[in-house]
PDB file of N, CA and C in Angstrom:
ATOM      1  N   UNK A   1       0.821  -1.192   0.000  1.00  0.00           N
ATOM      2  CA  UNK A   1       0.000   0.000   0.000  1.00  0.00           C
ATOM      3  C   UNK A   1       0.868   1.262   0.000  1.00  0.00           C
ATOM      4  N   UNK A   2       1.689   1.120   0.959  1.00  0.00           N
ATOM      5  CA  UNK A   2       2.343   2.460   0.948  1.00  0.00           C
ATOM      6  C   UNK A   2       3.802   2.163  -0.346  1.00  0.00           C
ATOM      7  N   UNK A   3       4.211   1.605  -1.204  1.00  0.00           N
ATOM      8  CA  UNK A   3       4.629   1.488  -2.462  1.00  0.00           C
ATOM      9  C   UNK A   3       3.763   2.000  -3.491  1.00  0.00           C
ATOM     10  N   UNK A   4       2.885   2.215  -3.203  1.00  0.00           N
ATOM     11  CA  UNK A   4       1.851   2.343  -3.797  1.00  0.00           C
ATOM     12  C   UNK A   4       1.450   3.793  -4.441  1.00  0.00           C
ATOM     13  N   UNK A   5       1.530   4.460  -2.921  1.00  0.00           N
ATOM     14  CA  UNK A   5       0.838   5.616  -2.663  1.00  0.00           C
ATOM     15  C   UNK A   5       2.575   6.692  -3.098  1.00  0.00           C
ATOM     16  N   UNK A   6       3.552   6.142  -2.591  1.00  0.00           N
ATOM     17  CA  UNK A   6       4.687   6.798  -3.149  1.00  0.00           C
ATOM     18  C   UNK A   6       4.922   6.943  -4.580  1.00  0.00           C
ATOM     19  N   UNK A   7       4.408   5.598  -5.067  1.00  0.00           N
ATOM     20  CA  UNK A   7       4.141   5.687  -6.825  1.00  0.00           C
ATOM     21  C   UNK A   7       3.584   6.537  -7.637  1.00  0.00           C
ATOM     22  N   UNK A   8       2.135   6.878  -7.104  1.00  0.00           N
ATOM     23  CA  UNK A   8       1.904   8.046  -7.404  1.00  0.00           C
ATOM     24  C   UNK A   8       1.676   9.470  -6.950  1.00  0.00           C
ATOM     25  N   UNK A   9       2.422   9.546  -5.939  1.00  0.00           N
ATOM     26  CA  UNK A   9       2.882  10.882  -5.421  1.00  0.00           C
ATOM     27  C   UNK A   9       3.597  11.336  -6.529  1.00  0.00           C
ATOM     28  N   UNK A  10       4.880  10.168  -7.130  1.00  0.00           N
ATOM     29  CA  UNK A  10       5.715  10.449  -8.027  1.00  0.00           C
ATOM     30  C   UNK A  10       5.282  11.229  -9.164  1.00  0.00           C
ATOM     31  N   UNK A  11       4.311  10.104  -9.826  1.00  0.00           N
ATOM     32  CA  UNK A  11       3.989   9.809 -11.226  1.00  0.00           C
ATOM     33  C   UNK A  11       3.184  11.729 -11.294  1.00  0.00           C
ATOM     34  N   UNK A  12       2.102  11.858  -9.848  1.00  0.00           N
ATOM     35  CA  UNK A  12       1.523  13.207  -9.964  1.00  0.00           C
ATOM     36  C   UNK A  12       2.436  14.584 -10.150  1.00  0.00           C
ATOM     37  N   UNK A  13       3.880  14.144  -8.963  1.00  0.00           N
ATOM     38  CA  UNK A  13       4.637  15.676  -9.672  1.00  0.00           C
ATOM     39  C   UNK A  13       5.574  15.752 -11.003  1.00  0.00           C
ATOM     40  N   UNK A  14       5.762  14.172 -11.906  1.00  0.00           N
ATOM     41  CA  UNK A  14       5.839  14.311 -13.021  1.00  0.00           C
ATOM     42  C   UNK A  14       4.891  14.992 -13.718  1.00  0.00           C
ATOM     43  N   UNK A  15       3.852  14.887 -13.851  1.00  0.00           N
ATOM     44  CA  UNK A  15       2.147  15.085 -14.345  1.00  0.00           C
ATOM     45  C   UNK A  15       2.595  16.938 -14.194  1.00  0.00           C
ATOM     46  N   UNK A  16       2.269  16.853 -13.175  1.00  0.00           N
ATOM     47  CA  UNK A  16       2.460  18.393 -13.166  1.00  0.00           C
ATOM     48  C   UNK A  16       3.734  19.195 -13.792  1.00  0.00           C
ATOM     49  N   UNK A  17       5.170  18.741 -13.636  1.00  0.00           N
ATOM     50  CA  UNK A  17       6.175  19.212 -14.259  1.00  0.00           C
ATOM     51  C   UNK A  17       5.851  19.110 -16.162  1.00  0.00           C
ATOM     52  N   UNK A  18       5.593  18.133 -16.645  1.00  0.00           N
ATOM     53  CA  UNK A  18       5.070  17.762 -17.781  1.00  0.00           C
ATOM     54  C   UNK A  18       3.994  19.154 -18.370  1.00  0.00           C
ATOM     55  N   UNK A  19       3.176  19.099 -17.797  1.00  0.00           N
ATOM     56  CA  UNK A  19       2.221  19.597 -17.660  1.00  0.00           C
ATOM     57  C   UNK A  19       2.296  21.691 -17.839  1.00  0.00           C
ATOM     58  N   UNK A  20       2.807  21.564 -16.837  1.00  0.00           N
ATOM     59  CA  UNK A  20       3.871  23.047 -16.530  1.00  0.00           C
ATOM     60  C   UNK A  20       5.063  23.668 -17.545  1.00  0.00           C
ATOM     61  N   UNK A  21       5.818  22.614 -17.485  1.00  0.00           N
ATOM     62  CA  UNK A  21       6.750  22.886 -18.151  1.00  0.00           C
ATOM     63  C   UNK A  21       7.283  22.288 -19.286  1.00  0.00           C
ATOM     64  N   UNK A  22       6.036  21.548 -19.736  1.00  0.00           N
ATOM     65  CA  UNK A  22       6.551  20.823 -21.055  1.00  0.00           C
ATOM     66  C   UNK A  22       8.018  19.811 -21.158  1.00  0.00           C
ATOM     67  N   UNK A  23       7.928  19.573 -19.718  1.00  0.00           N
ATOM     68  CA  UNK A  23       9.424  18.969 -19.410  1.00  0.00           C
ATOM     69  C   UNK A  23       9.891  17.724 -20.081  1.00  0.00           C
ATOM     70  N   UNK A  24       9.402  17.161 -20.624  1.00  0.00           N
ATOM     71  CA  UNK A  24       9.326  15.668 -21.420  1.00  0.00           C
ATOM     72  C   UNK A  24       9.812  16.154 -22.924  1.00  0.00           C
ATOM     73  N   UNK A  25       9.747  17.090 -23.552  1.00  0.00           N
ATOM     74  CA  UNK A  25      10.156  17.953 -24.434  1.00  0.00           C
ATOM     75  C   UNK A  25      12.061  18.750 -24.634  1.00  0.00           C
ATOM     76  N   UNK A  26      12.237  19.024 -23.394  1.00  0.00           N
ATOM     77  CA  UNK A  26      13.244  19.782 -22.962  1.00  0.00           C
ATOM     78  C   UNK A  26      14.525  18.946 -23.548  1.00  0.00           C
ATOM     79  N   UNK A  27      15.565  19.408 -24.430  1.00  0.00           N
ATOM     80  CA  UNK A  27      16.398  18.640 -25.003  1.00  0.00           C
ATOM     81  C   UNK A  27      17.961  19.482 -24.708  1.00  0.00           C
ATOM     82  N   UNK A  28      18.182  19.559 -23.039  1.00  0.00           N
ATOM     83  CA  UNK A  28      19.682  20.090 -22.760  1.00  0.00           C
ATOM     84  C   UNK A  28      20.401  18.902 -22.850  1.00  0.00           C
ATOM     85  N   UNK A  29      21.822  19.386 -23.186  1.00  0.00           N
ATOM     86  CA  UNK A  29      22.792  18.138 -23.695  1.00  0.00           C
ATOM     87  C   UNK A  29      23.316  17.860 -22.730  1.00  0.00           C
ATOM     88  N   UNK A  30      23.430  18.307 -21.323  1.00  0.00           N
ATOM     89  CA  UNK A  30      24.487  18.034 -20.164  1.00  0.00           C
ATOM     90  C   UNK A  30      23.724  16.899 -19.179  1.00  0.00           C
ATOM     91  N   UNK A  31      23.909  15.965 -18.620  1.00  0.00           N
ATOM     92  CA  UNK A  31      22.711  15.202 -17.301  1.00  0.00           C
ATOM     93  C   UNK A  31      23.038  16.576 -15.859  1.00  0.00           C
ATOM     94  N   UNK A  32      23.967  17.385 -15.821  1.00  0.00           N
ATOM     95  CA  UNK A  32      23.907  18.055 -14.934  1.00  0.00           C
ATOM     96  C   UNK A  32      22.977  19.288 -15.218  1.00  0.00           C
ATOM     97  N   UNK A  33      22.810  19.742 -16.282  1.00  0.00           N
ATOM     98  CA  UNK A  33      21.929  21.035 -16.367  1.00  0.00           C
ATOM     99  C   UNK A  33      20.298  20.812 -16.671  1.00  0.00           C
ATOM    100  N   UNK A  34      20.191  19.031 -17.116  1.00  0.00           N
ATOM    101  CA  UNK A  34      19.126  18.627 -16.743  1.00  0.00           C
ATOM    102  C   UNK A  34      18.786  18.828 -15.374  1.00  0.00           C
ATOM    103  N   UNK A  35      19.428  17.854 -14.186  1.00  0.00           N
ATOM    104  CA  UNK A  35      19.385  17.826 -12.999  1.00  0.00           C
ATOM    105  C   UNK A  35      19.243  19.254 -11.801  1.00  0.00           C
ATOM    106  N   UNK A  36      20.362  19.972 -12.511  1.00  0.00           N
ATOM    107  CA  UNK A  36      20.105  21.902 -12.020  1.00  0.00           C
ATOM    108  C   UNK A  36      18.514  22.385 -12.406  1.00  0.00           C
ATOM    109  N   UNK A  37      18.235  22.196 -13.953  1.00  0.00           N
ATOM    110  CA  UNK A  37      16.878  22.833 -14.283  1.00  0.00           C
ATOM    111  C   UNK A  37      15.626  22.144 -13.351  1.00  0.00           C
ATOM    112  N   UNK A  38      15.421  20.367 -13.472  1.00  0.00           N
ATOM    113  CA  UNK A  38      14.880  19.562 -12.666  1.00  0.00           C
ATOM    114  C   UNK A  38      14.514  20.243 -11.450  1.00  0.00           C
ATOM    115  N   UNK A  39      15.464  20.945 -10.669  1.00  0.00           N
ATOM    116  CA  UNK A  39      16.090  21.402  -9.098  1.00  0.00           C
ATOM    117  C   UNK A  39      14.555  22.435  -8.868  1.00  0.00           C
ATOM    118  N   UNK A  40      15.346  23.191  -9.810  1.00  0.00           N
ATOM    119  CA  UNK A  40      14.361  24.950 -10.505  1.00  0.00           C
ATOM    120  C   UNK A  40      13.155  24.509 -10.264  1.00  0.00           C
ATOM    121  N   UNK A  41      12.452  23.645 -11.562  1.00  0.00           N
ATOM    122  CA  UNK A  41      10.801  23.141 -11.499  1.00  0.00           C
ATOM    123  C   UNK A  41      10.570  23.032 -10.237  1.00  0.00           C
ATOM    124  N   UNK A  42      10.900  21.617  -9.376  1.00  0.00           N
ATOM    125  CA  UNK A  42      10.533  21.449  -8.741  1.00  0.00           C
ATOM    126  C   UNK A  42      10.391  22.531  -8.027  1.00  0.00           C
ATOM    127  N   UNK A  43      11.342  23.076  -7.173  1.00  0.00           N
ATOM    128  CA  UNK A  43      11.305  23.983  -6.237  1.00  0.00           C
ATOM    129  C   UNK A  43       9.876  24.757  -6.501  1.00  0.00           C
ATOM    130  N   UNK A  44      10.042  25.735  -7.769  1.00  0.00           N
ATOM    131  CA  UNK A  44       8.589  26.442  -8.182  1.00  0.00           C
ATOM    132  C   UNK A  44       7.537  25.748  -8.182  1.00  0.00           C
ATOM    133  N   UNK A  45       7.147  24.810  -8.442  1.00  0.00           N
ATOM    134  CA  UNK A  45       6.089  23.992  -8.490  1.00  0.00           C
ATOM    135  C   UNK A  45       5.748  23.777  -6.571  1.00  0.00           C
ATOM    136  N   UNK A  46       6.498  23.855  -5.938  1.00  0.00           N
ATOM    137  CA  UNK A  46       6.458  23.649  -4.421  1.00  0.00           C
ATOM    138  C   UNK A  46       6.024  24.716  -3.990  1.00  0.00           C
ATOM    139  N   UNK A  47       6.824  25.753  -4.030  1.00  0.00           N
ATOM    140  CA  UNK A  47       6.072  26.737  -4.297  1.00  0.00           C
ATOM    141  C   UNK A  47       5.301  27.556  -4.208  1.00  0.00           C
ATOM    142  N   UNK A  48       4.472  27.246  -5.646  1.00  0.00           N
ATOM    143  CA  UNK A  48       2.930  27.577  -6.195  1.00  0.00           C
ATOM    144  C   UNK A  48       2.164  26.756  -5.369  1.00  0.00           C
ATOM    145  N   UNK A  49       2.401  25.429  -5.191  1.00  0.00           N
ATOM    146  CA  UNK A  49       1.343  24.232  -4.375  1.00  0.00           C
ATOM    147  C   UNK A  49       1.330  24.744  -2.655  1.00  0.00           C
ATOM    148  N   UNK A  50       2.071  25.447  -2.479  1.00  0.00           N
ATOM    149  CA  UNK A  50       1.969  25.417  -0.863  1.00  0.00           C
ATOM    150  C   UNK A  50       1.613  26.844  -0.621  1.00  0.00           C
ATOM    151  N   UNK A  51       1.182  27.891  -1.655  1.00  0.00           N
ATOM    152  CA  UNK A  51       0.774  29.538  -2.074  1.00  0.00           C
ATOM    153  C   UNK A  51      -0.743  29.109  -2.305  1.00  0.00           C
ATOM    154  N   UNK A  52      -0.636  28.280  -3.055  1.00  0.00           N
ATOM    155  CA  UNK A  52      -2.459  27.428  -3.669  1.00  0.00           C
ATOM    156  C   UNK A  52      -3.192  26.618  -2.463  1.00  0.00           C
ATOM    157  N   UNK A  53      -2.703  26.373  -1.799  1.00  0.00           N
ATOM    158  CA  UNK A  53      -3.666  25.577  -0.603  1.00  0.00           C
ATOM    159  C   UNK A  53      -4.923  25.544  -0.373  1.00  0.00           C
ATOM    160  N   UNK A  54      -5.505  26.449  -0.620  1.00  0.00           N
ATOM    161  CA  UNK A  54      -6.761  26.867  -0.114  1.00  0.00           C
ATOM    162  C   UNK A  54      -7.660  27.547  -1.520  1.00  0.00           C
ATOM    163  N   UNK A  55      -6.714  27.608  -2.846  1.00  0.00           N
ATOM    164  CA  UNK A  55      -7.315  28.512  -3.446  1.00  0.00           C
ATOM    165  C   UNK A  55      -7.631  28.030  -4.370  1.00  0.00           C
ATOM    166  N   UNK A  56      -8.587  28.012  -5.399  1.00  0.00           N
ATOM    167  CA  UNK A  56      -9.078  27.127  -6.517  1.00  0.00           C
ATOM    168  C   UNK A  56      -8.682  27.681  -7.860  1.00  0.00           C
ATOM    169  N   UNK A  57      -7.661  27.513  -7.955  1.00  0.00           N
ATOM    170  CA  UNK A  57      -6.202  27.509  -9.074  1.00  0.00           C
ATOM    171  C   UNK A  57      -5.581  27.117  -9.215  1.00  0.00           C
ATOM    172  N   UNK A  58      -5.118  26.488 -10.592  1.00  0.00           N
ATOM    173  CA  UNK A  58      -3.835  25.614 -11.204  1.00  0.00           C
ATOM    174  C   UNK A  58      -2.877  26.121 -10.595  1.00  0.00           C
ATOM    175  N   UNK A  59      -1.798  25.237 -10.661  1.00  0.00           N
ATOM    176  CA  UNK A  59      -0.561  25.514 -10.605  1.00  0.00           C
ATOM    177  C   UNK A  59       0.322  26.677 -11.991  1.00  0.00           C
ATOM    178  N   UNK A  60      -0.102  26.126 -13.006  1.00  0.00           N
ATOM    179  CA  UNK A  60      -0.206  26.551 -14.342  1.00  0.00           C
ATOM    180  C   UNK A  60      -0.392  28.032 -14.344  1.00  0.00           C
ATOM    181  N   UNK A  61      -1.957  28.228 -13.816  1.00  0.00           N
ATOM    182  CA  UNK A  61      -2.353  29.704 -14.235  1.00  0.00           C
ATOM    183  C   UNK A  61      -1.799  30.169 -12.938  1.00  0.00           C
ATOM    184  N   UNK A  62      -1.383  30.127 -11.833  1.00  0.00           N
ATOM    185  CA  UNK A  62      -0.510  31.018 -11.177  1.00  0.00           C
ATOM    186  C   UNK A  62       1.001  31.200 -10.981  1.00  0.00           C
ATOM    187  N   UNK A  63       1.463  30.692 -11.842  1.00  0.00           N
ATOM    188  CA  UNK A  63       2.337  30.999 -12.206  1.00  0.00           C
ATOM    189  C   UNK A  63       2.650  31.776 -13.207  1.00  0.00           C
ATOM    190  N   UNK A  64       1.913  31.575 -14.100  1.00  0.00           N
ATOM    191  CA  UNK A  64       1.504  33.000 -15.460  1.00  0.00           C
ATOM    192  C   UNK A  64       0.987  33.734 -14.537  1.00  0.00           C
ATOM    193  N   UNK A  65      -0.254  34.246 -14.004  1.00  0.00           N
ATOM    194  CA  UNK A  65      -0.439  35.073 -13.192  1.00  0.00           C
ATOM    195  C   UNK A  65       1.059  35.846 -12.539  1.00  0.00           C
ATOM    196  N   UNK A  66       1.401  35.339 -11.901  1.00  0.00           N
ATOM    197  CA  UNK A  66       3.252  36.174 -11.431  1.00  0.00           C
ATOM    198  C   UNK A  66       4.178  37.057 -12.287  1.00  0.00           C
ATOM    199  N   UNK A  67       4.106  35.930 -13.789  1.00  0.00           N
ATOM    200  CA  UNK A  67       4.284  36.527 -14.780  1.00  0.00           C
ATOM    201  C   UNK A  67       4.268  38.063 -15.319  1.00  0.00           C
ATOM    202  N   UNK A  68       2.508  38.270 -14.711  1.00  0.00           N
ATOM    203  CA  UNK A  68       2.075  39.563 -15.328  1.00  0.00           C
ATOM    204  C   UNK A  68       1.544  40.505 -14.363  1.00  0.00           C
ATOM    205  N   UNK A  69       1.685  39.751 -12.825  1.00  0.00           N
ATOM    206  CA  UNK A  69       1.400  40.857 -12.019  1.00  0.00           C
ATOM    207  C   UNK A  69       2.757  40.386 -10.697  1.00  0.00           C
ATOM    208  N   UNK A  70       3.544  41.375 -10.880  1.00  0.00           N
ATOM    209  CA  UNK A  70       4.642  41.781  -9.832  1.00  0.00           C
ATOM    210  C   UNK A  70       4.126  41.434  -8.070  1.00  0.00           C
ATOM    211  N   UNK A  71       3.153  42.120  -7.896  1.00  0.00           N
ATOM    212  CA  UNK A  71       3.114  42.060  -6.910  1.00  0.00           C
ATOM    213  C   UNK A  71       2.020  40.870  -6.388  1.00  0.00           C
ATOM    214  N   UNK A  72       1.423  40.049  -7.065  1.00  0.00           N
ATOM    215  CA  UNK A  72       1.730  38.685  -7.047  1.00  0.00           C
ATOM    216  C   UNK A  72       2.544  38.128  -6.423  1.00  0.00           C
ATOM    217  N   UNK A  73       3.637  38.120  -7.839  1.00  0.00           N
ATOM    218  CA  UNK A  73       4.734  37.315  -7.385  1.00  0.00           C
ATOM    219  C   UNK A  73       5.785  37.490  -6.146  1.00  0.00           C
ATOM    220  N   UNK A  74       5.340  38.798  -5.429  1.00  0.00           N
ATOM    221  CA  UNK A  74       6.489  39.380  -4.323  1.00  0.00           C
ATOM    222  C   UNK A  74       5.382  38.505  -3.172  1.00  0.00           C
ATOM    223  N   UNK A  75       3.440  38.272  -3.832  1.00  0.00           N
ATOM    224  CA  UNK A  75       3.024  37.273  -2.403  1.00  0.00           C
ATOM    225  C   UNK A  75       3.601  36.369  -2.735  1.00  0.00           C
ATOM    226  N   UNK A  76       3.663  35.730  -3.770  1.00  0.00           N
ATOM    227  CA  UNK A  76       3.662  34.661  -3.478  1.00  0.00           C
ATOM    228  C   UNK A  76       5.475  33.863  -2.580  1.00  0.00           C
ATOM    229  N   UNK A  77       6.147  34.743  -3.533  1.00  0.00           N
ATOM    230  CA  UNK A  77       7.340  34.729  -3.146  1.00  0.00           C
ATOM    231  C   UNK A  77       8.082  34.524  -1.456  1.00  0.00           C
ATOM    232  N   UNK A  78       6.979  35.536  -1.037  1.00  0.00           N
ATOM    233  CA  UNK A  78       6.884  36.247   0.731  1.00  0.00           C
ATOM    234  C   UNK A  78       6.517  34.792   1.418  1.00  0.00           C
ATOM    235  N   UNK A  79       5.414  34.003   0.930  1.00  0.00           N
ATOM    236  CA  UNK A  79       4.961  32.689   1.469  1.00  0.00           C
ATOM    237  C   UNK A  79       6.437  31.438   1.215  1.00  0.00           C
ATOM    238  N   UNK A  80       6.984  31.970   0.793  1.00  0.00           N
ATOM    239  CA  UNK A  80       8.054  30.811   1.346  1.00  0.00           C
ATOM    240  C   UNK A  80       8.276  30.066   2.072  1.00  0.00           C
ATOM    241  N   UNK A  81       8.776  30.656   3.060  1.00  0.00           N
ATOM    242  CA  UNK A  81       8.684  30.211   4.413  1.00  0.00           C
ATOM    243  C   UNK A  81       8.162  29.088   5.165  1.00  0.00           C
ATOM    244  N   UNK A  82       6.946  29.059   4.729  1.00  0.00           N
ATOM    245  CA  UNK A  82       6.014  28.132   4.782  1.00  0.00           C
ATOM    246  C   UNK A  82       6.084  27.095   4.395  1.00  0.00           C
ATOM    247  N   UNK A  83       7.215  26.441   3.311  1.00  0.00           N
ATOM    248  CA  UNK A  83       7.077  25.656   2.413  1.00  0.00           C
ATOM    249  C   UNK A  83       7.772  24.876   2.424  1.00  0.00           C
ATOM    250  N   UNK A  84       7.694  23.077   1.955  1.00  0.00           N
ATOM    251  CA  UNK A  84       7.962  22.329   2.536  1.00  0.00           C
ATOM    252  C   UNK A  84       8.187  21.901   0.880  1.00  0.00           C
ATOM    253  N   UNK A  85      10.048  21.908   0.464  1.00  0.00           N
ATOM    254  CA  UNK A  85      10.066  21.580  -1.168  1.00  0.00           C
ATOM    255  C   UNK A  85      10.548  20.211  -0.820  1.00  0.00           C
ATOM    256  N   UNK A  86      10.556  19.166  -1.711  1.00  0.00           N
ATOM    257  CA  UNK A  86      10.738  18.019  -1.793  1.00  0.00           C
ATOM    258  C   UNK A  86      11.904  17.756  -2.623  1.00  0.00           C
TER     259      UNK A  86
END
């Protein structure tokens, strides 16, 4: 059961990186600047998910959202703290 449930914990923050960042696409030539960029997603994706808790929004559209409003991104940014990256 709990093999299980780790399986798709996984498979979901692939889903979302995929999803986000078209990451299945991404064609850097180094395994280290894969692994550095990898670092990046995740982290942001942690993030947005622990800024989103309560709020009924993609991961996706708030992150474009940040994009185009600054002070957005200085909340969302500010909620750090809080956050528990994997």
């Amino acid at each position: 059961m709990l093999y299980t449930r780790k399986h798709w914990e996984i498979e979901s923050m692939h889903h979302i990186l995929d999803v986000t960042y078209d990451e299945d696409r991404c064609k850097l030539l180094t395994r280290r600047a894969q692994e550095n960029l990898n670092i990046f997603r995740k982290t942001g994706v942690s993030i947005h998910r622990n800024y989103l808790k309560e709020k009924k929004q993609t991961i996706k559209s708030s992150m474009f959202n940040c994009l185009l409003n600054d002070n957005l991104l200085l909340e969302v940014i500010g909620n750090i703290t809080n956050c528990n990256i994997r």
